[in-house]
N, C-alpha and C. Protein backbone atom coordinates (compact mmCIF):
# COMPACT_ATOMS: atom_id res chain seq x y z
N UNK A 1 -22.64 5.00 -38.61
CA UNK A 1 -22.60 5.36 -37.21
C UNK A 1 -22.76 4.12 -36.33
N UNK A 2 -23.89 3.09 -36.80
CA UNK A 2 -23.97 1.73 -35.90
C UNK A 2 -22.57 1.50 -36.18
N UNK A 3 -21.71 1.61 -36.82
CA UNK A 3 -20.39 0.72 -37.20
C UNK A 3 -19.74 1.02 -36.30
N UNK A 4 -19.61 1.97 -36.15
CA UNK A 4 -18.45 2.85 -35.09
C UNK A 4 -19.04 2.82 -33.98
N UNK A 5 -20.27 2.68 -33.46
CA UNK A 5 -21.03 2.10 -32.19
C UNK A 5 -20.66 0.89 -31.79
N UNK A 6 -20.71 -0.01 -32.77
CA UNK A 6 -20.33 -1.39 -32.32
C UNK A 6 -18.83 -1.85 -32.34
N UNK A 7 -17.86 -0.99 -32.79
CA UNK A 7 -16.63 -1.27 -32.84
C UNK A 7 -16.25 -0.74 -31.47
N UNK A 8 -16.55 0.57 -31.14
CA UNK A 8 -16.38 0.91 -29.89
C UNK A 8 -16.52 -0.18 -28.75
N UNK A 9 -17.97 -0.35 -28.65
CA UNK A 9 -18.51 -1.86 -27.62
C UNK A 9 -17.46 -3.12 -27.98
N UNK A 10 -16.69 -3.45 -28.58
CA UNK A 10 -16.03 -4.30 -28.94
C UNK A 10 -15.02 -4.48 -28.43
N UNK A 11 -14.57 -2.69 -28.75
CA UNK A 11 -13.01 -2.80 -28.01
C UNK A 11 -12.93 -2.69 -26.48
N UNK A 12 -13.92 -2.33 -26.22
CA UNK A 12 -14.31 -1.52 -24.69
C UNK A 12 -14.31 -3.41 -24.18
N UNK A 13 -14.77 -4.14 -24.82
CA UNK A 13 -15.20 -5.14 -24.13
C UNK A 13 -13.95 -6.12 -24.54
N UNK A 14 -12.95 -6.03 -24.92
CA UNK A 14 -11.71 -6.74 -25.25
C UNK A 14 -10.92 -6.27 -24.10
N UNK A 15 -10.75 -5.49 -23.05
CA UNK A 15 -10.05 -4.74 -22.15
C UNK A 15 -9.71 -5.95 -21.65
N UNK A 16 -8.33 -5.84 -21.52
CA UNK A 16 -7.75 -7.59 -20.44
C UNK A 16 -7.27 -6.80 -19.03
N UNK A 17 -7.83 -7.45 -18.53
CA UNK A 17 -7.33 -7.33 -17.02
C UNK A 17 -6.66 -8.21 -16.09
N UNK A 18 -5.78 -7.60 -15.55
CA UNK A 18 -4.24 -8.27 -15.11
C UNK A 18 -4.77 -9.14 -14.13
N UNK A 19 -4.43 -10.60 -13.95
CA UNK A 19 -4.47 -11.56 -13.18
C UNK A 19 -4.20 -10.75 -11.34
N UNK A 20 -4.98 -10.84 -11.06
CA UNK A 20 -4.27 -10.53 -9.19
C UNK A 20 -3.94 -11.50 -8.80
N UNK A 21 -2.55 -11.16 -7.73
CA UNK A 21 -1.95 -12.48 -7.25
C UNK A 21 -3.14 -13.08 -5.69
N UNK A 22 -2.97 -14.21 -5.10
CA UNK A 22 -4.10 -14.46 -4.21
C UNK A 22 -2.84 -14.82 -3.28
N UNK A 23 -3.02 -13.59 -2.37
CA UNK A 23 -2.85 -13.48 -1.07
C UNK A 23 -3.24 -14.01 0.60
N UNK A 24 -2.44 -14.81 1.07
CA UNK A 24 -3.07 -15.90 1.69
C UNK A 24 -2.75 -14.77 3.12
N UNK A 25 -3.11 -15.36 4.46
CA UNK A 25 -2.69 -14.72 5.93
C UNK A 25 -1.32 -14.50 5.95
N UNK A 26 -0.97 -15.49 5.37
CA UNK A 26 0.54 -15.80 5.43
C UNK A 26 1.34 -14.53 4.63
N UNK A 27 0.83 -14.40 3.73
CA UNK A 27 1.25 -13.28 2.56
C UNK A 27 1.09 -12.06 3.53
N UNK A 28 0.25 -11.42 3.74
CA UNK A 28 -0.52 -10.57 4.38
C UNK A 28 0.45 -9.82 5.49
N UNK A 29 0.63 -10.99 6.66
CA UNK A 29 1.77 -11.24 8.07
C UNK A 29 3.32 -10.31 6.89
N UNK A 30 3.46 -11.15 6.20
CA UNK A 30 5.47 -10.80 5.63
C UNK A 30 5.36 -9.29 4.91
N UNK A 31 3.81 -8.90 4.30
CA UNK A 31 3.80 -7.68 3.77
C UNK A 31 3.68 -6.50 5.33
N UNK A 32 3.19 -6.83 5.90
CA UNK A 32 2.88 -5.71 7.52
C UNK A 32 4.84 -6.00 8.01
N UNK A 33 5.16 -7.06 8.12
CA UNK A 33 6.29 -7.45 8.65
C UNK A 33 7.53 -6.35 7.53
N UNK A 34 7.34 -5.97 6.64
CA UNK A 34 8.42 -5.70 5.85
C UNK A 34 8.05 -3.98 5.78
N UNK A 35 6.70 -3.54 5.81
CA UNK A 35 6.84 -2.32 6.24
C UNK A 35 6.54 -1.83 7.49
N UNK A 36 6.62 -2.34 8.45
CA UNK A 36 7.19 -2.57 9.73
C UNK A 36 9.04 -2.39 10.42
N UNK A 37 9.37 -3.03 9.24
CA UNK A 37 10.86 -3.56 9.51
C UNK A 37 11.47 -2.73 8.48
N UNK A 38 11.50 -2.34 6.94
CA UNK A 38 12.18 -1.77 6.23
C UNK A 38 11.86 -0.37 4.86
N UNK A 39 11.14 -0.44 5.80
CA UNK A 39 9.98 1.11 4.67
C UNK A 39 10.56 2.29 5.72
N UNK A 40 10.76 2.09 6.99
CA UNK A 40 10.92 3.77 7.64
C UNK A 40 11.43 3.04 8.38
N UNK A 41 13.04 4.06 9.34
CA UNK A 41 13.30 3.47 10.91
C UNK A 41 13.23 4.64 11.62
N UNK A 42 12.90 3.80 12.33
CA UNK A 42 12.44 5.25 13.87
C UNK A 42 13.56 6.30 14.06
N UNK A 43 12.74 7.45 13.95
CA UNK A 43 13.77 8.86 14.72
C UNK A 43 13.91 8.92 16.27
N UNK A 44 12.86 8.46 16.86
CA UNK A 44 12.91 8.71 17.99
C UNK A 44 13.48 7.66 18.79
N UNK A 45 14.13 6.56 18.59
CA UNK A 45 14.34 5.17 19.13
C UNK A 45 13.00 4.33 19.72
N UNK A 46 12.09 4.94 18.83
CA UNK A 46 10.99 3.96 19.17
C UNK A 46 10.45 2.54 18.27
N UNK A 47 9.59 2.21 18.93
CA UNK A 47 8.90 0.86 17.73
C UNK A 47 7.91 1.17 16.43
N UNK A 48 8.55 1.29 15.13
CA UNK A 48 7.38 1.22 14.11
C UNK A 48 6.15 0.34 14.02
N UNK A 49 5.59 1.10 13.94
CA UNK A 49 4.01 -0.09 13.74
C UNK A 49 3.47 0.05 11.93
N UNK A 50 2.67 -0.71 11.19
CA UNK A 50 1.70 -0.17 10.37
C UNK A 50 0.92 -1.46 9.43
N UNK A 51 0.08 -0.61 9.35
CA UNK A 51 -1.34 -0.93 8.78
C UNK A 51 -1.45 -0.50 7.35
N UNK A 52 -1.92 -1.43 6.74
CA UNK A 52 -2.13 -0.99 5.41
C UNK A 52 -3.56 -1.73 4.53
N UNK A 53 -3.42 -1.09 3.71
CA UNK A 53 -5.10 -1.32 2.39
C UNK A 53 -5.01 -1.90 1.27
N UNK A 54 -4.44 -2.80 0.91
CA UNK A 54 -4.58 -3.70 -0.65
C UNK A 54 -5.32 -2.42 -1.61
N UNK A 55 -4.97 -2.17 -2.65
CA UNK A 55 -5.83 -1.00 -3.82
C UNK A 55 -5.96 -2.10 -4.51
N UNK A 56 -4.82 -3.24 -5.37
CA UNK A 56 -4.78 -3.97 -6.30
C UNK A 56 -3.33 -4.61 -6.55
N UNK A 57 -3.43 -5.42 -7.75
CA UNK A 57 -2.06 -6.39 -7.26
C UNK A 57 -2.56 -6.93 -8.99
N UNK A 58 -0.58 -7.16 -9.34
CA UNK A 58 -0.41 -7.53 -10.57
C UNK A 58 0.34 -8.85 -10.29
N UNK A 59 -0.36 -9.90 -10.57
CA UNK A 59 0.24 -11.19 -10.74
C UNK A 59 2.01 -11.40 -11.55
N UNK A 60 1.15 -11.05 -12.87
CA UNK A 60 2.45 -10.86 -14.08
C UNK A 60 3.77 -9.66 -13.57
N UNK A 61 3.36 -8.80 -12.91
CA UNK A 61 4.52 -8.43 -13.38
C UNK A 61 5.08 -8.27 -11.47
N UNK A 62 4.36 -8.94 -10.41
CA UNK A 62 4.98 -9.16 -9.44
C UNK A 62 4.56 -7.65 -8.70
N UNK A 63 3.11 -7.18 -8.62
CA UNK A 63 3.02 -5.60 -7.47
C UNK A 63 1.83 -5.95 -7.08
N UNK A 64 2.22 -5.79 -5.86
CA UNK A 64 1.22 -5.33 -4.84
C UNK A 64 0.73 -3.71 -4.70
N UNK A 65 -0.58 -3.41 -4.91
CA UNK A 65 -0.25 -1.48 -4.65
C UNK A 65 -1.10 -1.76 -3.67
N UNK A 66 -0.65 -0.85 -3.17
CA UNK A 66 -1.32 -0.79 -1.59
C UNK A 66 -1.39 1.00 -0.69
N UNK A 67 -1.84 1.30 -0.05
CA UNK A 67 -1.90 2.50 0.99
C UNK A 67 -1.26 1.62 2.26
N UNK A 68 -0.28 2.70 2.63
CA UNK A 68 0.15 2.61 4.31
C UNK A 68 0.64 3.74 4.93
N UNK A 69 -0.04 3.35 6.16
CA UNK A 69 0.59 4.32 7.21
C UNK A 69 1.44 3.42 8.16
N UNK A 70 2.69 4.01 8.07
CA UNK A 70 3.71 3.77 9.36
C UNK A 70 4.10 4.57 9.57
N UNK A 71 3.97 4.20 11.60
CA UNK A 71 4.23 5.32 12.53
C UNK A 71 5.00 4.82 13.45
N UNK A 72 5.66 5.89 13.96
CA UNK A 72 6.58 5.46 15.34
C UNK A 72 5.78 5.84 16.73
N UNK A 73 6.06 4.51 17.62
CA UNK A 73 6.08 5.18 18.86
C UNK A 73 6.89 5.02 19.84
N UNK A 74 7.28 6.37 20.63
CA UNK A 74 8.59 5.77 21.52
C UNK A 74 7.66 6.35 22.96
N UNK A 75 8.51 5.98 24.09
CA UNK A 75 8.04 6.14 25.77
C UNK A 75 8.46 7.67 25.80
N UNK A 76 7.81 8.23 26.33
CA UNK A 76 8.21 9.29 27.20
C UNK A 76 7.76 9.89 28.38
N UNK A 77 8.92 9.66 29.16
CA UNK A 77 8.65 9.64 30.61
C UNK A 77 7.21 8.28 31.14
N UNK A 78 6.18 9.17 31.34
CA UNK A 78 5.05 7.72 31.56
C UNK A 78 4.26 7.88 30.27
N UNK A 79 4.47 8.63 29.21
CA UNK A 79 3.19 8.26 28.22
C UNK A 79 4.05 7.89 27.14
N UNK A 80 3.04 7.46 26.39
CA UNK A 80 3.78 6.80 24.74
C UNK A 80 3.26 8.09 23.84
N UNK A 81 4.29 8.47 23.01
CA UNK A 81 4.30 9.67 22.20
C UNK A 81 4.42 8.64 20.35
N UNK A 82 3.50 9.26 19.55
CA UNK A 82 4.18 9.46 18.04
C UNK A 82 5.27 10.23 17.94
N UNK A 83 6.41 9.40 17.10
CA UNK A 83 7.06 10.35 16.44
C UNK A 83 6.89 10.37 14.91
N UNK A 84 8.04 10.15 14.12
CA UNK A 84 7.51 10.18 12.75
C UNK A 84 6.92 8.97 11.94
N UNK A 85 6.28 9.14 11.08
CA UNK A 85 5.40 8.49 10.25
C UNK A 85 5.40 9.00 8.95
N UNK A 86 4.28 8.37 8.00
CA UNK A 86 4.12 8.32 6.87
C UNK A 86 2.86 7.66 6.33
N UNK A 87 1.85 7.92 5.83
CA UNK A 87 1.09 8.23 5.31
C UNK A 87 1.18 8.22 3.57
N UNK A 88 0.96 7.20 2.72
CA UNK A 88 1.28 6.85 1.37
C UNK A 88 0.93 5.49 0.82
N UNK A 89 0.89 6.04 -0.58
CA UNK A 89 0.58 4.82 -1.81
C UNK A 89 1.78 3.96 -1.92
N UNK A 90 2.40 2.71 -2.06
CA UNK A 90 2.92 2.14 -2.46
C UNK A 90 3.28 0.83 -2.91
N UNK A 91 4.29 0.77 -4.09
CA UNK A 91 4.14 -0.69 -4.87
C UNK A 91 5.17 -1.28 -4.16
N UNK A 92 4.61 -3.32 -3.90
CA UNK A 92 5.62 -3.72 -3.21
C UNK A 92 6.25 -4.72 -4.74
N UNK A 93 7.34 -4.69 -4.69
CA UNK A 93 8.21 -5.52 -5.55
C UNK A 93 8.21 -6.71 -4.72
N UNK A 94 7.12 -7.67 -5.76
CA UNK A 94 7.51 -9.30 -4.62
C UNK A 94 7.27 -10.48 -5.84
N UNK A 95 7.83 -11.87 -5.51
CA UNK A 95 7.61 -12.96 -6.05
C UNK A 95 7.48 -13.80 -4.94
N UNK A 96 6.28 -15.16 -5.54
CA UNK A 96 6.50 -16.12 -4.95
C UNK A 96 7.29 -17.39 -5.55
N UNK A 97 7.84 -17.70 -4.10
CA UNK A 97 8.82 -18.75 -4.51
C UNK A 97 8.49 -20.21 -3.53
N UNK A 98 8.25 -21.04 -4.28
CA UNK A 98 7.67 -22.04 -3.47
C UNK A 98 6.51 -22.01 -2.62
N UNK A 99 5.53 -21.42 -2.97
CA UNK A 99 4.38 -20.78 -2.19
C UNK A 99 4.38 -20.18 -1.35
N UNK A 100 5.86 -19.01 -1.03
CA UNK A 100 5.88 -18.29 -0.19
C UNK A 100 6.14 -16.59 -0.50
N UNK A 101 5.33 -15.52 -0.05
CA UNK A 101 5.93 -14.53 -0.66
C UNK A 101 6.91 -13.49 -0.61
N UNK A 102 7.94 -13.11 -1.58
CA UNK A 102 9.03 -12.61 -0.80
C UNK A 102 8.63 -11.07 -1.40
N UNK A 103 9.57 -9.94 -0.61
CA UNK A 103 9.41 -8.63 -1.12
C UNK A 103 11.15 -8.24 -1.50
N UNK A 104 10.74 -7.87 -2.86
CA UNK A 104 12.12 -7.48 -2.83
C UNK A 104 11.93 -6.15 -3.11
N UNK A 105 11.43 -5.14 -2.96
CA UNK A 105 11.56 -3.76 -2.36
C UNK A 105 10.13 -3.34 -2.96
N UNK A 106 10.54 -1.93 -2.73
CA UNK A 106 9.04 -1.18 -3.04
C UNK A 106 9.35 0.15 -3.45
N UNK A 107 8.36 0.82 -4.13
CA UNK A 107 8.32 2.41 -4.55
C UNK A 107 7.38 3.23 -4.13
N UNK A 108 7.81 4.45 -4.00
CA UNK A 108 6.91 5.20 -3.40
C UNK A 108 6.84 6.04 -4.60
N UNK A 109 5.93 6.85 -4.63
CA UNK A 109 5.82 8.08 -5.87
C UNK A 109 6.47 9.16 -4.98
N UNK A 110 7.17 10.46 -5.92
CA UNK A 110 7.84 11.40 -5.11
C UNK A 110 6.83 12.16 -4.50
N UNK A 111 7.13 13.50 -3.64
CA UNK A 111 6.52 14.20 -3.25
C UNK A 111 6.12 15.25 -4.08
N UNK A 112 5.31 16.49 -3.81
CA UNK A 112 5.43 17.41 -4.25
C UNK A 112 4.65 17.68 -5.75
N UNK A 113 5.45 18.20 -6.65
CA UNK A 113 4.91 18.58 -7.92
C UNK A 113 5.25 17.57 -9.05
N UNK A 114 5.59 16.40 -8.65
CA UNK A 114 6.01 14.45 -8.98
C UNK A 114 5.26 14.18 -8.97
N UNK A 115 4.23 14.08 -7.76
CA UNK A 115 3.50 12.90 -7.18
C UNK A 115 2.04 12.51 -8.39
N UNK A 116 1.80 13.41 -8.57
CA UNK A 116 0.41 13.00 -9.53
C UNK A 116 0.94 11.87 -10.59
N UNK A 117 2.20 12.67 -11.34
CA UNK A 117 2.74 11.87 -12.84
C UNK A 117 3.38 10.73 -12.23
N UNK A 118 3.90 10.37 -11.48
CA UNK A 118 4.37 9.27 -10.25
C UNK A 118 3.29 8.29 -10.34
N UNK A 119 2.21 8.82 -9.29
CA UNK A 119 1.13 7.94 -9.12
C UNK A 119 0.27 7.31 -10.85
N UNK A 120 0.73 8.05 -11.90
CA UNK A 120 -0.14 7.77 -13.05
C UNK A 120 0.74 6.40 -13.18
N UNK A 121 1.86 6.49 -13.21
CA UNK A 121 3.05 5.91 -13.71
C UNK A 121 3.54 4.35 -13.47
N UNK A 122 3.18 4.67 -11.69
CA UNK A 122 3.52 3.63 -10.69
C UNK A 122 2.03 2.43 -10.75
N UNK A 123 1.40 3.12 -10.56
CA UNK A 123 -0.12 2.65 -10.17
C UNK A 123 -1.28 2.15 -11.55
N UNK A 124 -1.71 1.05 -11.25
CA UNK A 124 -2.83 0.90 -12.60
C UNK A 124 -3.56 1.60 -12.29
N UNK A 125 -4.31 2.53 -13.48
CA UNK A 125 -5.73 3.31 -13.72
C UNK A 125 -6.73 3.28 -12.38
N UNK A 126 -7.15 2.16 -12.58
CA UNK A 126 -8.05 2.02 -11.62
C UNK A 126 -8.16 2.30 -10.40
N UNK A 127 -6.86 2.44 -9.59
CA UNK A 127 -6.54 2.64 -8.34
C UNK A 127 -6.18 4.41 -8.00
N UNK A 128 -6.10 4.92 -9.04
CA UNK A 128 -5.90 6.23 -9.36
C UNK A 128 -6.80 7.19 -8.33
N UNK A 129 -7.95 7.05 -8.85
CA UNK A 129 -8.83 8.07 -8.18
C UNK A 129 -9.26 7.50 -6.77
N UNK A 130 -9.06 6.48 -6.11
CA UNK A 130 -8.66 5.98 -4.77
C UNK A 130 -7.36 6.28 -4.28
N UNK A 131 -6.48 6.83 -4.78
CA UNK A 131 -5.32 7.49 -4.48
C UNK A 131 -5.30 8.87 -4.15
N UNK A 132 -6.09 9.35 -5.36
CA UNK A 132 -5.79 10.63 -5.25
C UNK A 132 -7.05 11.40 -4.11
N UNK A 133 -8.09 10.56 -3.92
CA UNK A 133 -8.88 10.93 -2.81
C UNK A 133 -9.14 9.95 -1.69
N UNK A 134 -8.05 9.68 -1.30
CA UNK A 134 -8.25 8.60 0.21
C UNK A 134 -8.05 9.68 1.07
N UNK A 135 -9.44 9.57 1.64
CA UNK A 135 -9.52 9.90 2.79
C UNK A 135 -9.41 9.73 4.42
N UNK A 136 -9.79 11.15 5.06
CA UNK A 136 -9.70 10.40 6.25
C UNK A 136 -10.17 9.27 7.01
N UNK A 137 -11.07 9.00 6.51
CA UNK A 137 -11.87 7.33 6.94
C UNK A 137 -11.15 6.52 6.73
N UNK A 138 -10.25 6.88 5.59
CA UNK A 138 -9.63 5.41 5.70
C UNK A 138 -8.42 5.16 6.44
N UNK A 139 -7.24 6.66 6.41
CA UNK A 139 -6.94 6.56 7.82
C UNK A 139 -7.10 6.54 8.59
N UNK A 140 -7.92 6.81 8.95
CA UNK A 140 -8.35 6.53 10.65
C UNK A 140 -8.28 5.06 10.86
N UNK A 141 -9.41 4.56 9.67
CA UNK A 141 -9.53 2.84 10.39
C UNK A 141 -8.09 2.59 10.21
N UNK A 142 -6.91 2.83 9.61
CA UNK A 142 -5.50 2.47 9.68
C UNK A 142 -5.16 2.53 11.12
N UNK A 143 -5.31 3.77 11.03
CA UNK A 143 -4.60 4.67 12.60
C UNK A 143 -5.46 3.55 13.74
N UNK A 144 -6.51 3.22 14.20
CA UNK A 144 -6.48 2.36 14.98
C UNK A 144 -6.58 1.10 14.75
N UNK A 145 -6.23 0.60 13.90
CA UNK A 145 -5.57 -0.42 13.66
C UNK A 145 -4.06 -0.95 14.40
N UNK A 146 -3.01 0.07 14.54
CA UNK A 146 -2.01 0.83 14.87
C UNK A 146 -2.45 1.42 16.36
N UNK A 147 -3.04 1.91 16.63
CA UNK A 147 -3.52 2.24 18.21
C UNK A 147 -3.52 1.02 18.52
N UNK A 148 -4.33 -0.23 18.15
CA UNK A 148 -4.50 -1.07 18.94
C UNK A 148 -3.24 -2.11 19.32
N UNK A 149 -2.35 -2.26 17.84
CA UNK A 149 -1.24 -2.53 18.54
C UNK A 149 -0.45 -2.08 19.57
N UNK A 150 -0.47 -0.83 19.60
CA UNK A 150 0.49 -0.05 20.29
C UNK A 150 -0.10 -0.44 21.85
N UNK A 151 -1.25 -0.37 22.04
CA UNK A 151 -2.16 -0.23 22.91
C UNK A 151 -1.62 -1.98 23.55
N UNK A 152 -1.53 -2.51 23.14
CA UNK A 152 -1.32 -4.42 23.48
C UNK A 152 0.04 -4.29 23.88
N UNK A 153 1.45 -3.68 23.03
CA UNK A 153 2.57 -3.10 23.53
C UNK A 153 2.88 -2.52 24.45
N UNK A 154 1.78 -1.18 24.86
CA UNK A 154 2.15 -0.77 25.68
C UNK A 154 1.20 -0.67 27.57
């Protein structure tokens, strides 16, 4: 029984864990800039904004996972209205090239009766049960994050 006690502790303690890539301001700016610019375009002819949460990030194989909310806002008449948005987990497909980082696209997990086996799929372990229970606290601090731009805009 010690045998199988200590083989357990062994393997448990052999677990390799994936290098994270180190994300500078600079990195940070082109990731807001790209789901800003090419994750959602406005229904309403308004300006996308969004904010997002680092979960974790794979050096080797080039992902960023992250939570974001992007939202639209367009004028109407004298007030500024939301229109559509989004609210979600997703991996950004990126390399750096010359110490700069590029995105070459991203995935979302599907909706619906997908999304769990999606999120197992897409996402390392660890980030899992921060997925599957992000709460409203943490949108919110998104959401005015996003207010406050809008708020400087408008």
């Amino acid at each position: 029984m010690r045998i199988f006690l200590f083989l357990c502790l062994l393997l448990m303690g052999c677990t390799v864990q994936a290098e994270n890539l180190s994300l500078s301001e600079s990195d940070r700016h082109i990731m807001e800039t790209y789901l800003t610019n090419d994750v959602m375009k406005p229904n309403f002819g308004g300006n996308v904004y969004s904010a997002y949460e680092i979960l974790d990030s794979n050096k080797e194989k080039g992902e960023v996972y992250l939570w974001a909310l992007i939202e639209e806002y367009y004028v109407e008449g004298e007030k500024v209205d939301l229109g559509s948005g989004m609210s979600v987990p997703m991996v950004l497909h990126v390399k750096i090239d010359q110490g700069t980082l590029q995105i070459l696209d991203h995935t979302l997990p599907q909706d619906g009766s997908y999304y769990t086996e999606d999120v197992k799929k897409l996402f390392p372990k660890n980030t899992h049960n921060k997925i599957f229970n992000y709460s409203i606290k943490h949108i919110t601090k998104l959401s005015e994050n996003i207010q406050n731009k809008v708020m400087a805009d408008y």
